[in-house]
N, C-alpha and C. Protein backbone atom coordinates (compact mmCIF):
# COMPACT_ATOMS: atom_id res chain seq x y z
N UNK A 1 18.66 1.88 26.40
CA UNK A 1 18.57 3.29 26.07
C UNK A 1 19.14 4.07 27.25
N UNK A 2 19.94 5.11 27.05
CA UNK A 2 20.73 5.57 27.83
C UNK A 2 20.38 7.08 28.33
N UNK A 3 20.16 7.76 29.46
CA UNK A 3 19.68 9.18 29.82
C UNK A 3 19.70 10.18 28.62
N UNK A 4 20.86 9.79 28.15
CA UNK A 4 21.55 10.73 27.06
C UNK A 4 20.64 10.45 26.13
N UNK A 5 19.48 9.82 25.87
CA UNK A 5 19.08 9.64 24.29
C UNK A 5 17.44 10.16 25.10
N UNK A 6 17.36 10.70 26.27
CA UNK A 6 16.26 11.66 26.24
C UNK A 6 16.44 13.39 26.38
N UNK A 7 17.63 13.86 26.20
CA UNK A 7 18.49 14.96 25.99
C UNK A 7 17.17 15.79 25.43
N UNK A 8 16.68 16.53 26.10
CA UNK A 8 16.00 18.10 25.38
C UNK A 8 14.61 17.46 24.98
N UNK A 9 14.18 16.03 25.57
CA UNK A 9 12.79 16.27 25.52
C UNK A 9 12.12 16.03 26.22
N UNK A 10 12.79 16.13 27.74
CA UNK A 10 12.11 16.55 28.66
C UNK A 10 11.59 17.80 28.90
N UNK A 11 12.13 18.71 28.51
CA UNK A 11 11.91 19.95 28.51
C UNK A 11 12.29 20.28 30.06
N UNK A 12 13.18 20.11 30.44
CA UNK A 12 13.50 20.24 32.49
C UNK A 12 13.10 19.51 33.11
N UNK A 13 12.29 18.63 33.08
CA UNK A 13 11.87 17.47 33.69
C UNK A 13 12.89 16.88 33.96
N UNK A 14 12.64 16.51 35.49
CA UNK A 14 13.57 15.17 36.21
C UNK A 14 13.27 14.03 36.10
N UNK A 15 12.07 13.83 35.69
CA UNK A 15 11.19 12.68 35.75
C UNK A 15 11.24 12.28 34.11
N UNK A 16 11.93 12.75 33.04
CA UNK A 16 11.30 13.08 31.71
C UNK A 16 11.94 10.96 31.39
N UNK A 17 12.88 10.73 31.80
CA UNK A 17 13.20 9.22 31.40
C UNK A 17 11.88 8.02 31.82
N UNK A 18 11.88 8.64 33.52
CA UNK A 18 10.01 7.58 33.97
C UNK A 18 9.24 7.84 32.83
N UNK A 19 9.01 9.05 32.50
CA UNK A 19 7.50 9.50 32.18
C UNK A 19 7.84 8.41 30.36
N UNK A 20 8.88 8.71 29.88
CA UNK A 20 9.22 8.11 28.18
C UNK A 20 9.00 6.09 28.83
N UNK A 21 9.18 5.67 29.56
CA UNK A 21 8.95 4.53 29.96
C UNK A 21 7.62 4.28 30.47
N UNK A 22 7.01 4.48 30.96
CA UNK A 22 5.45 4.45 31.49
C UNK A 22 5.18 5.07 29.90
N UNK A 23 5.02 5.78 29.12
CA UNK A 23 4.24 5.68 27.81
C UNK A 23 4.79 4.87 27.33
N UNK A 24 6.19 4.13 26.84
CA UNK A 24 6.33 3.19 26.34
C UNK A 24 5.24 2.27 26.68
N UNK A 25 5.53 1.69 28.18
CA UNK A 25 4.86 0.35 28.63
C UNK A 25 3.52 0.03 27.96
N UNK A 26 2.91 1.87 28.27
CA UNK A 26 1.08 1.78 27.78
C UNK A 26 0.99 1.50 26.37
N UNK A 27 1.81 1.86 25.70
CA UNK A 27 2.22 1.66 24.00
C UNK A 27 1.82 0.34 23.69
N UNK A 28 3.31 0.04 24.49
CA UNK A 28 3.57 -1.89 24.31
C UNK A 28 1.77 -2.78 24.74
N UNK A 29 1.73 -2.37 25.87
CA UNK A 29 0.50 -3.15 25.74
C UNK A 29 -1.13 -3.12 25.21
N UNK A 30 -0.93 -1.64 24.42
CA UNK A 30 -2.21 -1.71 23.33
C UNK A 30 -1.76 -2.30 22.10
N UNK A 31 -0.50 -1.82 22.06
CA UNK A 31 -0.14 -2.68 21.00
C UNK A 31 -0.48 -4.37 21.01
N UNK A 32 0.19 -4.66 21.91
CA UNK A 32 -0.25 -6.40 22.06
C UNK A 32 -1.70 -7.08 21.71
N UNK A 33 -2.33 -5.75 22.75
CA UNK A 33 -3.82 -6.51 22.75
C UNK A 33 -4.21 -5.95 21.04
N UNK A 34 -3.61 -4.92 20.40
CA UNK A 34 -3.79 -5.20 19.04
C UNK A 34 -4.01 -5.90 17.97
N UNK A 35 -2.54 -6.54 18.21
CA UNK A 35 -1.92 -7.66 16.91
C UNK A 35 -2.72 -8.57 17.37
N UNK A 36 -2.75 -8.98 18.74
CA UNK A 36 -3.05 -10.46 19.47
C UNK A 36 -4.27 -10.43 19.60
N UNK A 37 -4.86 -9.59 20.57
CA UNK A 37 -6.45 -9.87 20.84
C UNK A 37 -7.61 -9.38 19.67
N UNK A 38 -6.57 -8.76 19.01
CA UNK A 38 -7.88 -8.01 17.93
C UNK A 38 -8.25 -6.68 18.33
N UNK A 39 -8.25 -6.25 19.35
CA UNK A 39 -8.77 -5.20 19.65
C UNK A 39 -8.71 -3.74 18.89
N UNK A 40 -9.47 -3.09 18.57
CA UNK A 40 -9.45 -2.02 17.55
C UNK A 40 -9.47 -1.12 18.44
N UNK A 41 -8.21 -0.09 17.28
CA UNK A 41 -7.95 1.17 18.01
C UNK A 41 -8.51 2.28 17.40
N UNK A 42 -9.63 3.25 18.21
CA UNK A 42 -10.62 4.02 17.89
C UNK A 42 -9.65 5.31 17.73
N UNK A 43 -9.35 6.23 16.63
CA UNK A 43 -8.72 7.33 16.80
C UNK A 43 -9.37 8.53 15.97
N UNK A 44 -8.67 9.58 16.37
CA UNK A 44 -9.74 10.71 15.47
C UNK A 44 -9.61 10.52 13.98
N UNK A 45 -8.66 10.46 13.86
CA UNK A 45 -8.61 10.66 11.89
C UNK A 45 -7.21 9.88 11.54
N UNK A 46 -7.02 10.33 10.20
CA UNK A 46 -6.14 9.24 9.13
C UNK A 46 -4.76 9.55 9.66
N UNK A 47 -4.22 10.90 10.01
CA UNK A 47 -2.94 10.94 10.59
C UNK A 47 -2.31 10.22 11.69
N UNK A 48 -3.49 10.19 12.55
CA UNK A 48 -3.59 9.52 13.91
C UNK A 48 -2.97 7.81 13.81
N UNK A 49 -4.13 7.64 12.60
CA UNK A 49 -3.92 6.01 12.10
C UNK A 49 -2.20 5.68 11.56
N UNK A 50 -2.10 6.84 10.79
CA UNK A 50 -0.55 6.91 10.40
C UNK A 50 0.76 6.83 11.63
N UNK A 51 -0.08 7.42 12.85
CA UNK A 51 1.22 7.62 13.94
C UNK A 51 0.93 6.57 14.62
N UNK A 52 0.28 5.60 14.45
CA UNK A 52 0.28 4.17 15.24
C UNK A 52 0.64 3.48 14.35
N UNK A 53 1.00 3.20 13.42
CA UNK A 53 1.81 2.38 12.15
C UNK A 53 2.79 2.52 12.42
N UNK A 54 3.47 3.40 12.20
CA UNK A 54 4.74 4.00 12.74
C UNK A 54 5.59 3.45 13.93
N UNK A 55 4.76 3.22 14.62
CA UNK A 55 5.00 2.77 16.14
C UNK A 55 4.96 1.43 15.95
N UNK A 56 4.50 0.71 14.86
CA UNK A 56 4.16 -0.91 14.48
C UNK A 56 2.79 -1.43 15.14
N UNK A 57 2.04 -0.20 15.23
CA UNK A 57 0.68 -0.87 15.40
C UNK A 57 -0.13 -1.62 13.77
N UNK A 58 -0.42 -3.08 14.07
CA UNK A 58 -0.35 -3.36 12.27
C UNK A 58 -1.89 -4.39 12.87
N UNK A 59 -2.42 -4.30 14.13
CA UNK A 59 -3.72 -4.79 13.75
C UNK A 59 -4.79 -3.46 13.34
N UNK A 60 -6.14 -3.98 13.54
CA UNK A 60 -6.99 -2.90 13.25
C UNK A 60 -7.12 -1.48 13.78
N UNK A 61 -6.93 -0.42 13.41
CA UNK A 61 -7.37 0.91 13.64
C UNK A 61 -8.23 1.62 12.77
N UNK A 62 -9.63 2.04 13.24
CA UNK A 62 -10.56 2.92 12.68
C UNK A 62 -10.79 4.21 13.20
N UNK A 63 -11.32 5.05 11.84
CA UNK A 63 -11.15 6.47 12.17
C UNK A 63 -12.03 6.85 12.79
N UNK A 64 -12.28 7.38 13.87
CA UNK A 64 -13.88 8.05 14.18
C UNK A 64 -14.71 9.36 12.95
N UNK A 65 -13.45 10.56 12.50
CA UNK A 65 -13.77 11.18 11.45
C UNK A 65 -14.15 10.54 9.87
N UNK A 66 -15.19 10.05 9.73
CA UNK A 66 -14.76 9.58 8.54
C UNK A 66 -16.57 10.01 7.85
N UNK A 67 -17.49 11.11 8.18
CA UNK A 67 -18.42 11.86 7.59
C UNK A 67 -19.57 11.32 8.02
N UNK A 68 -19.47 10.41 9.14
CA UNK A 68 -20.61 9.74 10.00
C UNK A 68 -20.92 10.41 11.43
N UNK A 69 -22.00 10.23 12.02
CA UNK A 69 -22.17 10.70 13.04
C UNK A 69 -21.59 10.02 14.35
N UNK A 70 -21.23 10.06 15.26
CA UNK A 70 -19.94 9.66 16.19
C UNK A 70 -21.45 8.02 16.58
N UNK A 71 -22.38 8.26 16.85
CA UNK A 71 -23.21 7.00 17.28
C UNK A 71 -23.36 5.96 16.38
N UNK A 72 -23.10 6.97 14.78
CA UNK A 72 -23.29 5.22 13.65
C UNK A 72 -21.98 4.36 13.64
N UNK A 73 -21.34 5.69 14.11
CA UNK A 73 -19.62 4.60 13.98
C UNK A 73 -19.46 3.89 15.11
N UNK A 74 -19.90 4.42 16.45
CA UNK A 74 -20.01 3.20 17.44
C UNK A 74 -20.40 2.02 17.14
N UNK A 75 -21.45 2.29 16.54
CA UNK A 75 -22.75 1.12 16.30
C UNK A 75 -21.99 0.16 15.43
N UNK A 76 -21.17 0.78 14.54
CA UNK A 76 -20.20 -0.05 13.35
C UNK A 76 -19.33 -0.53 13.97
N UNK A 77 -18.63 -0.15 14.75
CA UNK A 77 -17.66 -0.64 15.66
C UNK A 77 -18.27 -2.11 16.57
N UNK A 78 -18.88 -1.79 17.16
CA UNK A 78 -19.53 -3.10 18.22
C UNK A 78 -20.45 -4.01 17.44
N UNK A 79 -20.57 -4.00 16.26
CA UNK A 79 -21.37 -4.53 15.03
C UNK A 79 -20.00 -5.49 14.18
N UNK A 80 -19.04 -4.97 14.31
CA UNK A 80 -17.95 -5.11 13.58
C UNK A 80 -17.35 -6.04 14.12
N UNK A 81 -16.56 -5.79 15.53
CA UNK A 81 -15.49 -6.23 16.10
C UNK A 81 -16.21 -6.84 17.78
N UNK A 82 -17.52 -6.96 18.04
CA UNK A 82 -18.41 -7.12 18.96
C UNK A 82 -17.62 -6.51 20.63
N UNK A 83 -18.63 -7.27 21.16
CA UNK A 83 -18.45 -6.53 22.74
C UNK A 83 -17.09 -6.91 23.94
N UNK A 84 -16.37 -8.44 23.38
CA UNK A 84 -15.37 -8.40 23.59
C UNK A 84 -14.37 -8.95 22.80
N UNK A 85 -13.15 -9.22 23.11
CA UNK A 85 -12.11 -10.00 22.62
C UNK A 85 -12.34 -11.79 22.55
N UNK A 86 -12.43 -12.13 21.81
CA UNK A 86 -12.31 -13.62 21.47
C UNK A 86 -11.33 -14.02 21.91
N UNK A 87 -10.59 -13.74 21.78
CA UNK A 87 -8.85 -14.02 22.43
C UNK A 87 -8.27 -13.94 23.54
N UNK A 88 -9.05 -12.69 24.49
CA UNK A 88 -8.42 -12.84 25.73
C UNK A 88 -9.49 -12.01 26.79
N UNK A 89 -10.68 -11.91 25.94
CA UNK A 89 -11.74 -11.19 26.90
C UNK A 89 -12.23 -10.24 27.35
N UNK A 90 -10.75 -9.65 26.83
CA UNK A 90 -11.12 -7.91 27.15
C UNK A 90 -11.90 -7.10 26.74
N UNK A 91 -11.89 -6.19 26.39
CA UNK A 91 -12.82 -4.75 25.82
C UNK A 91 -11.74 -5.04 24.45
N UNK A 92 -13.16 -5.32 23.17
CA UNK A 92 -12.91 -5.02 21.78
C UNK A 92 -12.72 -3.95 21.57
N UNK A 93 -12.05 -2.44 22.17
CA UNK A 93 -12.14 -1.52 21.66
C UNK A 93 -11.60 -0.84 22.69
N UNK A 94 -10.88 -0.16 22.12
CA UNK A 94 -9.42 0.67 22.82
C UNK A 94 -9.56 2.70 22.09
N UNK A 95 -10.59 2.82 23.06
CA UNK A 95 -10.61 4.53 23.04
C UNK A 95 -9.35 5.23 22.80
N UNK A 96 -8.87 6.21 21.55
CA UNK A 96 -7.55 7.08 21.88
C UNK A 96 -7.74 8.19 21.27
N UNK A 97 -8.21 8.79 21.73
CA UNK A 97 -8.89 10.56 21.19
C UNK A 97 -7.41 10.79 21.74
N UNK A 98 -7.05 12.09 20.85
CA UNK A 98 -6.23 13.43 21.28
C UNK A 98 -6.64 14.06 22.99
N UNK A 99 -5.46 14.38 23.67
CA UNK A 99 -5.57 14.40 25.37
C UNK A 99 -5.32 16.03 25.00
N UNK A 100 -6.02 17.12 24.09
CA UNK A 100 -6.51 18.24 23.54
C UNK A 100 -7.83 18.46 24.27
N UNK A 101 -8.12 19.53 24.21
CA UNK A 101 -9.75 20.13 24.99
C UNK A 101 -10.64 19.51 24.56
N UNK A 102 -10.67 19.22 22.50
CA UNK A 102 -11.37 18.40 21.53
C UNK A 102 -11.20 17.37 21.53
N UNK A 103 -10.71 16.54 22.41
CA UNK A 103 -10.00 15.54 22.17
C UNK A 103 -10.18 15.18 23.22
N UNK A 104 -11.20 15.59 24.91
CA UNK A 104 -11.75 15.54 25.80
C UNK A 104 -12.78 15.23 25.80
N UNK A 105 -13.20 16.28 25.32
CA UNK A 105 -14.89 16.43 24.69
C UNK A 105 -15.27 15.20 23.86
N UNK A 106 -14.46 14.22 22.57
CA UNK A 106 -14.51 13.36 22.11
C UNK A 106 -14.92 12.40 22.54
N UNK A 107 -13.66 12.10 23.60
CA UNK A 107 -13.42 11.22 24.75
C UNK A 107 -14.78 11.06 25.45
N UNK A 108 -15.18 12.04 26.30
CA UNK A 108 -16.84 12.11 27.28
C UNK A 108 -17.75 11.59 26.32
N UNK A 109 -18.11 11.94 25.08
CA UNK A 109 -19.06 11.84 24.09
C UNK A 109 -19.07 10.16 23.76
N UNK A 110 -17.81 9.79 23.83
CA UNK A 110 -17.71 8.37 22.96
C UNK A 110 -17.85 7.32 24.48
N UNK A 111 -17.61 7.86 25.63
CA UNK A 111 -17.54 7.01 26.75
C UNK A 111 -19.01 6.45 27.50
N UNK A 112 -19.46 8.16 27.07
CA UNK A 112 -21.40 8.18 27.53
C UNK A 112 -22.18 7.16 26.37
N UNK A 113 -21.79 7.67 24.96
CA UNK A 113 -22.45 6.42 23.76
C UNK A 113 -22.31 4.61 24.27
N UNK A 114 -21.22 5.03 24.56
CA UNK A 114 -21.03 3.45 24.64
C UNK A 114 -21.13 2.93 26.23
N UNK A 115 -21.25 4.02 27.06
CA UNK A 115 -21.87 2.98 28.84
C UNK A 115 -23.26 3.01 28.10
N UNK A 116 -23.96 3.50 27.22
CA UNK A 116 -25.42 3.41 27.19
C UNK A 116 -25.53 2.07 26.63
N UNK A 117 -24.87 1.94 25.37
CA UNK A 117 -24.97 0.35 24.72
C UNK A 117 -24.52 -0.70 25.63
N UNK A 118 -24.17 -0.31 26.17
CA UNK A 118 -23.60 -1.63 27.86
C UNK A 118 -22.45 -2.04 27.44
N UNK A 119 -21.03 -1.01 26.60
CA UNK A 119 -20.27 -1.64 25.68
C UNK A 119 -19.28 -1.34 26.75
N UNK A 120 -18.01 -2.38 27.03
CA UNK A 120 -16.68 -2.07 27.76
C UNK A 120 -16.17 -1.45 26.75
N UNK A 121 -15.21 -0.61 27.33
CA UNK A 121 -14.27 0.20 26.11
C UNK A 121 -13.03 -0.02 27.07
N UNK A 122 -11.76 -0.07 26.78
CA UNK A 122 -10.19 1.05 27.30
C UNK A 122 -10.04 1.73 27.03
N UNK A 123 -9.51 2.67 28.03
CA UNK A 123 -9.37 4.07 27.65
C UNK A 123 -7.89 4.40 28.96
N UNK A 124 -7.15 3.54 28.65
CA UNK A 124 -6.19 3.30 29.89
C UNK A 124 -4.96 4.15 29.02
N UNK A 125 -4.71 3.95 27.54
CA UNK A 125 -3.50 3.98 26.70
C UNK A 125 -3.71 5.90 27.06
N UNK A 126 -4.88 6.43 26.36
CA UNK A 126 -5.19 8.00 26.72
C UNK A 126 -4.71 8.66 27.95
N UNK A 127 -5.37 7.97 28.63
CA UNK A 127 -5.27 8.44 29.86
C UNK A 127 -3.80 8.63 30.50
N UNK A 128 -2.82 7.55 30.20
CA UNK A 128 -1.54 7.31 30.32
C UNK A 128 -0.52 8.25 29.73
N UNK A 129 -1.13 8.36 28.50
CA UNK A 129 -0.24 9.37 27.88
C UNK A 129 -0.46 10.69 28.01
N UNK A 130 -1.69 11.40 28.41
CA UNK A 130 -1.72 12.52 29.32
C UNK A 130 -1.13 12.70 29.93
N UNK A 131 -0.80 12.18 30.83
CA UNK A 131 -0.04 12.57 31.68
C UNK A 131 1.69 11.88 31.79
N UNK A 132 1.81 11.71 31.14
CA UNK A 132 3.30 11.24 30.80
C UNK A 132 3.73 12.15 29.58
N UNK A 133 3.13 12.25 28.36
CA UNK A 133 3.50 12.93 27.28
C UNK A 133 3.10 14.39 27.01
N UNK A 134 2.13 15.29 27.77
CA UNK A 134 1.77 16.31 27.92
C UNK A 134 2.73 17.25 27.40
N UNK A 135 3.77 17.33 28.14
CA UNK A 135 5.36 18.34 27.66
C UNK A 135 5.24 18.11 26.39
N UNK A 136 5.45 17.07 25.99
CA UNK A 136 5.89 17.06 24.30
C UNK A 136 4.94 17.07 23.25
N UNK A 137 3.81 16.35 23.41
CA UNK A 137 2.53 16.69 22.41
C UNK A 137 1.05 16.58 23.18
N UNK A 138 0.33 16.66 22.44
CA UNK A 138 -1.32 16.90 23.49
C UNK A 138 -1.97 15.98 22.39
N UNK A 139 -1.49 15.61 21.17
CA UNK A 139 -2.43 15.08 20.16
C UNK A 139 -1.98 13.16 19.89
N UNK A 140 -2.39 12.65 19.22
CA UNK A 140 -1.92 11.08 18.87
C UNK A 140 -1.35 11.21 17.62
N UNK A 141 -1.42 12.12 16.48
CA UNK A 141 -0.56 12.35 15.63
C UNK A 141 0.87 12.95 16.08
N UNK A 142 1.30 13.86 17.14
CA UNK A 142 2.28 13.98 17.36
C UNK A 142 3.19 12.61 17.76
N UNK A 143 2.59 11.64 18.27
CA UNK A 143 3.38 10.31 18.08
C UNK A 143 4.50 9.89 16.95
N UNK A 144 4.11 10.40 15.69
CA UNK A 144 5.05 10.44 14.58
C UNK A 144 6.13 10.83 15.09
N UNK A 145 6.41 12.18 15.27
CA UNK A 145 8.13 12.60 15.54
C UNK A 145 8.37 12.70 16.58
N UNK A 146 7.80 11.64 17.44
CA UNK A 146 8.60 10.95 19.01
C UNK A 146 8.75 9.17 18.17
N UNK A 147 8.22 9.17 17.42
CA UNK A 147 8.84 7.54 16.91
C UNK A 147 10.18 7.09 17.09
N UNK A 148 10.85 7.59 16.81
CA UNK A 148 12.59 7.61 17.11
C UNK A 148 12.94 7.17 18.35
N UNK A 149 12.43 8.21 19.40
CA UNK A 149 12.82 7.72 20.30
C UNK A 149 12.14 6.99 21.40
N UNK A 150 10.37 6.86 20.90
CA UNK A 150 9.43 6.05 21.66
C UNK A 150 9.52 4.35 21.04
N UNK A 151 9.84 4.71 19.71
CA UNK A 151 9.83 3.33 19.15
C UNK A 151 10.30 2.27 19.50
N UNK A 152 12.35 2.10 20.27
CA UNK A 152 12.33 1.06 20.55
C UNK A 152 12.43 1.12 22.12
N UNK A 153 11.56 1.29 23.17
CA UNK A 153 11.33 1.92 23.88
C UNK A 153 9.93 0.86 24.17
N UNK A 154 8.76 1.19 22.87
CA UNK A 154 7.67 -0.11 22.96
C UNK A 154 8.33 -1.00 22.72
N UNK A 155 9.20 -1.24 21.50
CA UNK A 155 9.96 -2.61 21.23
C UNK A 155 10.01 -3.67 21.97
N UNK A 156 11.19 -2.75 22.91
CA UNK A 156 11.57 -3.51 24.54
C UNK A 156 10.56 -4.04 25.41
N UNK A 157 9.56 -2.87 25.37
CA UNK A 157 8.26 -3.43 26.89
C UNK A 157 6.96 -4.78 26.00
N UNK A 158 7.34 -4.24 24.42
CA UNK A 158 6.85 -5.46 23.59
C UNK A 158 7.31 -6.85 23.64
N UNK A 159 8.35 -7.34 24.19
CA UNK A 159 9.03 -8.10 23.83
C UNK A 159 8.90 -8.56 25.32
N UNK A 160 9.58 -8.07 25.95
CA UNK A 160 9.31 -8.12 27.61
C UNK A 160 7.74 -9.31 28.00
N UNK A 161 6.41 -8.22 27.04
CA UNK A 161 5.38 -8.62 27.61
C UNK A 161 5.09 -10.19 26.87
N UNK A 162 5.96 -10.57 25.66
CA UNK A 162 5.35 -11.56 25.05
C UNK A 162 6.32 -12.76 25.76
N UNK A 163 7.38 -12.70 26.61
CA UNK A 163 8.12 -13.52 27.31
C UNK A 163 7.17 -14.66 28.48
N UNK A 164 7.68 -16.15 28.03
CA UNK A 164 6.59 -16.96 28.90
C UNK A 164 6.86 -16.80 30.27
């Protein structure tokens, strides 16, 4: 991928090619621990779920909105998919609220529920894209119309990471 194919979405950024590569990378490797470890990706709602498809996220993602109270869906979650990865050990469960004020607030709420249950979570992919993707969207549904040019972008750092 060539400078020229991040043209106007940096918004003036000098940095705007690092910053599209460091969210790739974080992409590529929730993705992995996705497909591979199982790990479920916690997001606010159904659009959200839609803009990680998109991206070829094709293991599990659950909605946090779905008319339950944010503690029964924890409880469903670590009931569901338990406390770690079978596969590689990690944290069954990959936090990605919107990096929005609501989408903060989410974040604190779901981090305090679950240090209480003694549950590991990630919350590395969020955090990453705050501050790399900020200029261009604040939400995980805006992921959709950066697909184009985030897509093969994970591809690459996908492919990269599955190399022996």
């Amino acid at each position: 991928m060539t400078a020229d194919s991040f043209h106007g979405l940096g918004r003036g950024s000098s940095n705007a090619e690092e910053r599209w590569h460091q969210a790739a990378q974080a992409l590529a490797h929730a993705r992995q621990r996705n497909r591979a470890a199982g790990a479920v990706m916690l997001v606010e709602g159904r659009r959200d779920r839609l803009a990680l498809e998109r991206l070829g996220f094709c293991g599990p993602v659950e909605v946090l909105n779905r008319g339950w109270p944010v503690d029964d869906v924890l409880v469903y979650l670590v009931e569901t998919y338990g406390r770690r990865s079978e596969e590689d050990g990690g944290p069954s469960l990959i936090v990605f609220m919107d990096w929005d004020r609501t989408g903060g607030r989410l974040q604190a709420n779901i981090r305090r529920n679950l240090e209480s249950l003694d549950v590991r979570f990630d919350e590395r992919l969020r955090s990453t894209l705050m501050r790399c993707l900020k200029p261009e969207t604040r939400v995980v549904e805006g992921l959709s119309g950066l697909a184009e040019v985030l897509g093969p972008l994970v591809d690459m750092y996908d492919e990269e990471l599955n190399l022996p």
